[in-house]
Protein backbone atom coordinates (compact mmCIF):
# COMPACT_ATOMS: atom_id res chain seq x y z
CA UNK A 1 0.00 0.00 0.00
CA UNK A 2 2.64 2.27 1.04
CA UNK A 3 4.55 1.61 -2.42
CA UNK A 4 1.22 2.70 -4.43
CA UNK A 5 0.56 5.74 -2.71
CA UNK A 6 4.53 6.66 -2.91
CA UNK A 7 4.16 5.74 -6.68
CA UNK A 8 1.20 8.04 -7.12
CA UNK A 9 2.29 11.26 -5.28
CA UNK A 10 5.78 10.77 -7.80
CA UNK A 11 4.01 10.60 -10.86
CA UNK A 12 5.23 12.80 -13.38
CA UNK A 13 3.14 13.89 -17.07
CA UNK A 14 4.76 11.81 -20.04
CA UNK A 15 6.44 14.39 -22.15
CA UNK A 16 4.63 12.83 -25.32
CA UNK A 17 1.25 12.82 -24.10
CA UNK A 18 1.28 14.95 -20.85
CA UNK A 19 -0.74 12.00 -19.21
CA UNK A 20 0.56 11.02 -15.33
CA UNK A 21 3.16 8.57 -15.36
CA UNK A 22 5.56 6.46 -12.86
CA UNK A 23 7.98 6.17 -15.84
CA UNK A 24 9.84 8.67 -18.15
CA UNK A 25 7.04 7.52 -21.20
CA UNK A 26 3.26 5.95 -20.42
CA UNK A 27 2.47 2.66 -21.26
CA UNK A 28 0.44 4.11 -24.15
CA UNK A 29 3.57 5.63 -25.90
CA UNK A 30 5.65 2.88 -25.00
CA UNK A 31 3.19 0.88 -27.01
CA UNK A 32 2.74 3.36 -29.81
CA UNK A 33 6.58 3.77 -29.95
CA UNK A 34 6.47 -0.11 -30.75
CA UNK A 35 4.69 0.13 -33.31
CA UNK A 36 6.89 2.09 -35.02
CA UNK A 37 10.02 0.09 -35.41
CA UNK A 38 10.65 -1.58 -38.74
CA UNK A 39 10.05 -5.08 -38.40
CA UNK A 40 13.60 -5.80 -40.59
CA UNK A 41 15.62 -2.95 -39.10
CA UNK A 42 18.67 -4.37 -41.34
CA UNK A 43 17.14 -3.46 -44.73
CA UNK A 44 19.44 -0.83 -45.56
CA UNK A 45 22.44 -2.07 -44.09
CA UNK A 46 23.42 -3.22 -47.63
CA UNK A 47 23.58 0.42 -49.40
CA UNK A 48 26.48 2.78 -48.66
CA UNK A 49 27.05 4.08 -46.91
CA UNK A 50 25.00 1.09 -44.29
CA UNK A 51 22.54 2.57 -42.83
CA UNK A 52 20.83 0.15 -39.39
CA UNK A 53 17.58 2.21 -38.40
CA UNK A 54 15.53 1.38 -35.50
CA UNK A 55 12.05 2.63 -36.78
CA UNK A 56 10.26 4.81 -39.21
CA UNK A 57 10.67 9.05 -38.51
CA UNK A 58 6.40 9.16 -38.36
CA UNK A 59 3.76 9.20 -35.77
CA UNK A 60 4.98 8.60 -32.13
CA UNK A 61 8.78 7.97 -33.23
CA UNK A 62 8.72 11.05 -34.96
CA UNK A 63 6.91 12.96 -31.84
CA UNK A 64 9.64 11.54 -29.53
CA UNK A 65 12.22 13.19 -31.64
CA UNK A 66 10.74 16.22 -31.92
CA UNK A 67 9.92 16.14 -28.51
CA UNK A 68 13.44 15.49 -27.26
CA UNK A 69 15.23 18.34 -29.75
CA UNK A 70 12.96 21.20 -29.49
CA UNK A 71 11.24 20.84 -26.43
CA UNK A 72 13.82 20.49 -24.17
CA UNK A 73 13.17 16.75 -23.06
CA UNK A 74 17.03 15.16 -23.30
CA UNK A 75 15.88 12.43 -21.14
CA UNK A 76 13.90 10.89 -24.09
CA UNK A 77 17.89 9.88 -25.42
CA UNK A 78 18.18 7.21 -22.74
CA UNK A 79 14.30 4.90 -24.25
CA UNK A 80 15.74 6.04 -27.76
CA UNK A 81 19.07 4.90 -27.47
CA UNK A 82 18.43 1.62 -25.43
CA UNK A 83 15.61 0.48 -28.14
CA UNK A 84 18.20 1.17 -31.04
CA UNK A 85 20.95 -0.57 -28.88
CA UNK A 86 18.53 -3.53 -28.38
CA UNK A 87 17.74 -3.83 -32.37
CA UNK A 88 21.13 -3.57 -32.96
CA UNK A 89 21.61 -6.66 -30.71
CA UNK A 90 19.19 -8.56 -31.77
CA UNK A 91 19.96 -8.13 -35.38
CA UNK A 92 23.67 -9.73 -35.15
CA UNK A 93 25.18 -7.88 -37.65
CA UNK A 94 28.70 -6.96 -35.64
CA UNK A 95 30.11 -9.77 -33.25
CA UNK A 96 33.26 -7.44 -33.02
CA UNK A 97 33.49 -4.79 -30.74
CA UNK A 98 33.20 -1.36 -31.88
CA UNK A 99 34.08 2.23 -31.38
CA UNK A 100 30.61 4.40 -30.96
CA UNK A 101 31.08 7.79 -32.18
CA UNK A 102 28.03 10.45 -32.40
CA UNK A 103 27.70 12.56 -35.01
CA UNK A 104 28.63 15.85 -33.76
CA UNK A 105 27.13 19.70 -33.40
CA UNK A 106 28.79 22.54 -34.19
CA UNK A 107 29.66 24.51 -30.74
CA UNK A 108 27.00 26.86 -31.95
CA UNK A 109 24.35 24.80 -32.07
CA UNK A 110 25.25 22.73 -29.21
CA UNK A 111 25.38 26.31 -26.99
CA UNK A 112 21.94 26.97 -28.61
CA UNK A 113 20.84 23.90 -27.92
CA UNK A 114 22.46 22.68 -24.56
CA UNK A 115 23.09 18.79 -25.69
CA UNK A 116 24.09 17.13 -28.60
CA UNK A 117 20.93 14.59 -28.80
CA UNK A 118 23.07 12.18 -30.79
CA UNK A 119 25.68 11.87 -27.99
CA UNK A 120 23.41 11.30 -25.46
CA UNK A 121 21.48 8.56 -27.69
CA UNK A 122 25.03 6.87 -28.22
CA UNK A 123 25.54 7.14 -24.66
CA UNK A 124 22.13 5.12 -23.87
CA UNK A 125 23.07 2.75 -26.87
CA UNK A 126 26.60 1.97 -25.66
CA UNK A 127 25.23 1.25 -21.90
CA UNK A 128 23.26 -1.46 -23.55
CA UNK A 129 25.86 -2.99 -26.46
CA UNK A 130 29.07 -2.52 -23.63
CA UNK A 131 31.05 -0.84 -26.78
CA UNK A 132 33.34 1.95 -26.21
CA UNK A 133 32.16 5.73 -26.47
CA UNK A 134 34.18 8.95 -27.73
CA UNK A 135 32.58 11.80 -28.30
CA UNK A 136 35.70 14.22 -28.99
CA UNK A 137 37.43 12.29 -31.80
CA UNK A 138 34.94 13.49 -34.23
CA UNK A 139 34.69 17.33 -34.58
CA UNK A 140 32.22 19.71 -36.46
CA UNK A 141 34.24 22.54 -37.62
CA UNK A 142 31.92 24.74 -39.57
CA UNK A 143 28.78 25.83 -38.65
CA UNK A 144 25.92 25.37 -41.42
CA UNK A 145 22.57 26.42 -42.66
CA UNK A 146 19.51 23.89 -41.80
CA UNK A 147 19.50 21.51 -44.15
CA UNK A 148 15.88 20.36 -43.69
CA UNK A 149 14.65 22.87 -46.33
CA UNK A 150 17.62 21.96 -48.82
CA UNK A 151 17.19 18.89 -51.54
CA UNK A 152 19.81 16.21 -51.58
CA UNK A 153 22.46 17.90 -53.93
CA UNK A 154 22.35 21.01 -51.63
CA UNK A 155 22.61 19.38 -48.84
CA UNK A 156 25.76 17.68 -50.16
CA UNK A 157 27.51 20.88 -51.16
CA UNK A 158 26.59 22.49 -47.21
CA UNK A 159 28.05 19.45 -45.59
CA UNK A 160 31.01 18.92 -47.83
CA UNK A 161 34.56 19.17 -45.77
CA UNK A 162 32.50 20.00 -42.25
CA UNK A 163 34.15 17.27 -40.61
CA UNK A 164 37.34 17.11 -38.99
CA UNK A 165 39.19 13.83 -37.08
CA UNK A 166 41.66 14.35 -34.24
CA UNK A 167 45.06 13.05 -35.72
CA UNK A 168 45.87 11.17 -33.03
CA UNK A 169 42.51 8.75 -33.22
CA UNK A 170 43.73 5.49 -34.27
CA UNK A 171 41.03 3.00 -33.86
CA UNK A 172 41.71 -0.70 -33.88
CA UNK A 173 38.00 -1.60 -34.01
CA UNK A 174 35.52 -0.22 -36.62
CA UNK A 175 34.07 2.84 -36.11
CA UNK A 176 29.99 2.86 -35.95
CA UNK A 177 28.30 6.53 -35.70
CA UNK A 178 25.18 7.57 -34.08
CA UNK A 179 22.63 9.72 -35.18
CA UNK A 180 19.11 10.94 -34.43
CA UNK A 181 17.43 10.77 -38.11
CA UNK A 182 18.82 9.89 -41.31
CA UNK A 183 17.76 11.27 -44.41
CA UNK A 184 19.54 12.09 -47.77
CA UNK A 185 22.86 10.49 -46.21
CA UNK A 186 24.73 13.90 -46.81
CA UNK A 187 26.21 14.39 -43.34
CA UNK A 188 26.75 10.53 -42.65
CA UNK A 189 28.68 10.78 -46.15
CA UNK A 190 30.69 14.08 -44.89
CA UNK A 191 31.36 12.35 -41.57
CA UNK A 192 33.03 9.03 -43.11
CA UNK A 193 35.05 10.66 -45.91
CA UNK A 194 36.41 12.45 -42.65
CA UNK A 195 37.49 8.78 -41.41
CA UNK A 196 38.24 7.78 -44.71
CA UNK A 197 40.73 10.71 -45.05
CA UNK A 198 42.82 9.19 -41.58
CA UNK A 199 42.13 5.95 -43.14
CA UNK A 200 39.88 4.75 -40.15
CA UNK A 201 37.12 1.79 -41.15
CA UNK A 202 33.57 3.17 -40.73
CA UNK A 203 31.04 0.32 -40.34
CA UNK A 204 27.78 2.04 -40.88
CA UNK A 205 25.46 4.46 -38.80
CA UNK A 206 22.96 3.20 -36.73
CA UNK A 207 20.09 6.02 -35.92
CA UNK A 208 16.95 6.37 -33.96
CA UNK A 209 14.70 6.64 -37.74
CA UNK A 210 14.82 6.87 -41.16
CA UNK A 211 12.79 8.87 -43.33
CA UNK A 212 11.25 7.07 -46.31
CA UNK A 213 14.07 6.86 -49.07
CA UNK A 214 14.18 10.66 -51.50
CA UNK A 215 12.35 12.14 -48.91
CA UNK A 216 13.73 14.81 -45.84
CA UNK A 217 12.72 15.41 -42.45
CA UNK A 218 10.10 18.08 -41.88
């Protein structure tokens, strides 16, 4: 009894629904957020570069997203990041161990913003898989326009040369990066020719959802 009321005066609102909650999400957008992961979350691990995507970027995925960028709600990284580590698992794609490296903000927008959501998704991801996180070995040097307005060439062009490595990283796993949403591919592309340049191996990117293929996020 005592455990019931304590769990009643400590509910908090679920940031995606506002309804009272013991847990960060409701049961209701737990289930919802279910619903949309792609049942084969390997289907584009065979394009380049390999992209492993947890769920579709619609409805309640899309929500939690939005939610957790622009609404201040960073704690949404930690179900986010844990259900792509779990996919990621379950889909037995690397038996190796791997080097987890989030795809970076520019120190503008991660002042503007106060977190980089794709470092605290890796974070979440890697307290799952047990791989091995760095978050400075990958750097953002140039600031750029949003790209959610741009088509795929432009986007390309903006991106181009944005990335930098730190000399000194010299993996002796693969490297996998984390992101929030993929779309065109033209910063996962800018980030790898980075590697590619320090002649580090890239894996793939794993990432939270995918938009439908020719298509950006809103």
């Amino acid at each position: 009894m005592l455990q019931n009321i304590l769990n009643f005066v400590l509910q908090k609102s679920c940031p995606l629904c506002n309804r009272s909650s013991s847990q960060l999400l409701c049961l209701d957008c737990q289930q919802r957020l279910s619903c949309d992961r792609y049942l084969d979350s390997t289907q584009f691990w065979q394009g380049q570069p390999k992209v492993f995507a947890w769920g579709h970027y619609a409805n309640t995925l899309k929500r939690a997203i939005a939610t957790m960028k622009y609404e201040q709600h960073p704690e949404l990284a930690i179900p986010l990041g844990e259900g792509l580590a779990r996919s990621w698992l379950q889909s037995s794609l690397c038996r190796e161990k791997l080097v987890i490296v989030p795809v970076p903000l520019h120190r503008d927008r991660l002042k503007q913003r106060g977190f980089n959501q794709a470092e605290l998704i890796a974070r979440s991801f890697c307290q799952v898989t047990g791989d091995r996180l760095l978050t400075q070995e990958l750097q953002r040097v140039r600031a750029t326009e949003a790209l959610f307005n741009l088509s795929a060439s432009q986007r390309e062009r903006v991106v181009a040369d944005v990335f930098v490595v730190r000399e000194q990283f010299r993996p002796t796993v693969p490297v996998l990066l984390i992101d929030d949403i993929y779309t065109t591919g033209a910063t996962v592309r800018s980030c790898i020719q980075a590697f590619h340049r320090q002649r580090i191996r890239v894996l793939g990117v794993a990432v939270v959802a995918r938009t439908p293929p020719n298509r950006a996020s809103p």
